[in-house]
Every structure is written in C-alpha cells, then in structure tokens.
Protein backbone atom coordinates (compact mmCIF):
# COMPACT_ATOMS: atom_id res chain seq x y z
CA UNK A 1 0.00 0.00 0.00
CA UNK A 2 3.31 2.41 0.48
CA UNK A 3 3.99 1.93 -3.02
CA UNK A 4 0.48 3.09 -4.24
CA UNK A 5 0.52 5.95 -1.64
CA UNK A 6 3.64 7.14 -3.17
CA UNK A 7 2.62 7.04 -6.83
CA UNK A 8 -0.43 9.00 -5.98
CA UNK A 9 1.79 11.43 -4.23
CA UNK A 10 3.62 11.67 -7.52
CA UNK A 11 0.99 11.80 -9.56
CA UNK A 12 -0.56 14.46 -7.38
CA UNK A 13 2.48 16.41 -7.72
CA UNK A 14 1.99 15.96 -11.68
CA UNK A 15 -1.51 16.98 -11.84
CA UNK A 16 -0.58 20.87 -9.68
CA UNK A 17 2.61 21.11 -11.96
CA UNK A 18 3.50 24.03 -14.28
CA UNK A 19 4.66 21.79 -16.89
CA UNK A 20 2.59 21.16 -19.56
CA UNK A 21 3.97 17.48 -19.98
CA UNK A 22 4.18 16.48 -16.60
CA UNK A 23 0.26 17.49 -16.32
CA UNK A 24 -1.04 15.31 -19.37
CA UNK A 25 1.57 12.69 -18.71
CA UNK A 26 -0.31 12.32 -15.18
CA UNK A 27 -3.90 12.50 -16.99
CA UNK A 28 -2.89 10.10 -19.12
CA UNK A 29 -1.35 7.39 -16.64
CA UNK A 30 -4.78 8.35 -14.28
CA UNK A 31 -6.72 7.18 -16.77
CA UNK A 32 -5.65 4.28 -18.48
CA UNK A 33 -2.90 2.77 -15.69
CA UNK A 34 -3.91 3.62 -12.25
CA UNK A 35 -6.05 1.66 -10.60
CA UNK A 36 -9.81 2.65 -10.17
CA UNK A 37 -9.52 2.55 -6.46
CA UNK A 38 -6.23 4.51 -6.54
CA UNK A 39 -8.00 7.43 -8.50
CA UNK A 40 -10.49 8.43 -6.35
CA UNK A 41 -8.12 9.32 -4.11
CA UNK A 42 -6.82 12.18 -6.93
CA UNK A 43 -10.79 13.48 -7.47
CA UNK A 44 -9.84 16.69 -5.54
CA UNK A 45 -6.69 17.43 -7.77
CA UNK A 46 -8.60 16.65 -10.91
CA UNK A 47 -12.03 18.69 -10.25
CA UNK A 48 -9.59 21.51 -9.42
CA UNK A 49 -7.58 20.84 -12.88
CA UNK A 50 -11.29 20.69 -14.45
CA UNK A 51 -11.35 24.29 -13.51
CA UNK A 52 -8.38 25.22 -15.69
CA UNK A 53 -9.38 26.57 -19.41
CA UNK A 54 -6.56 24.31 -20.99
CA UNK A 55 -7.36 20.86 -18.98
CA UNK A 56 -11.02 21.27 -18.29
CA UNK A 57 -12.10 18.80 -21.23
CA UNK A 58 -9.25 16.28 -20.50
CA UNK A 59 -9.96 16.61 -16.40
CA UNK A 60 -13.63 16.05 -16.68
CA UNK A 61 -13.25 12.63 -19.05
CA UNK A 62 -10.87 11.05 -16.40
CA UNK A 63 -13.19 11.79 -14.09
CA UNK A 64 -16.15 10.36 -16.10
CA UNK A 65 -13.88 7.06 -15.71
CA UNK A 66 -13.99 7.14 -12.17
C-alpha cells in the first residue's frame, strides 16, 4: 500500500505542476494505468484541474472514468 501511496503522491504532484507534460503525462497514466480505487483518491486534484481553461475537457473525461 506504500507503493500506491507514493505514486499517488507523484501523480498528485503531476496533476498541480507548471509543466505542460508532466500534467497530461499524469492524466494520461490516471486514466488508463492507475487503478480505479487509486483514482479516487486524486478526485480533488482533478475537479480543481477541471477548472483550468486548458485541462477542463481532459480533467472532466478522467473523471467520467472514475
């Protein structure tokens, strides 16, 4: 469970980043690696990220997976 708490961490990280690729990179893995327990645990990171203009559209659709 470490191991997943620390790849969320990351991932969290990812999602709040400035960097353009480390933000889709993170969308990305969210929605097709990361388990579907492990993601809700990101839901607060990505309905914040669904407020952004430039990752509103790809926010909301990982969080239609969820």
């Amino acid at each position: 469970m470490h191991q997943a708490e620390d790849r969320i961490a990351l991932l969290r990280q990812a999602l709040r980043s400035r960097d353009a690729w480390q933000v889709s990179a993170a969308l990305r893995y969210v929605a097709e690696t990361l388990a579907p327990e492990h993601r809700a645990a990101l839901v607060p990171d990505l309905v914040e990220l669904s407020a952004s203009p430039l990752w509103a559209s790809d926010a909301r659709q990982v969080l239609e997976r969820i």
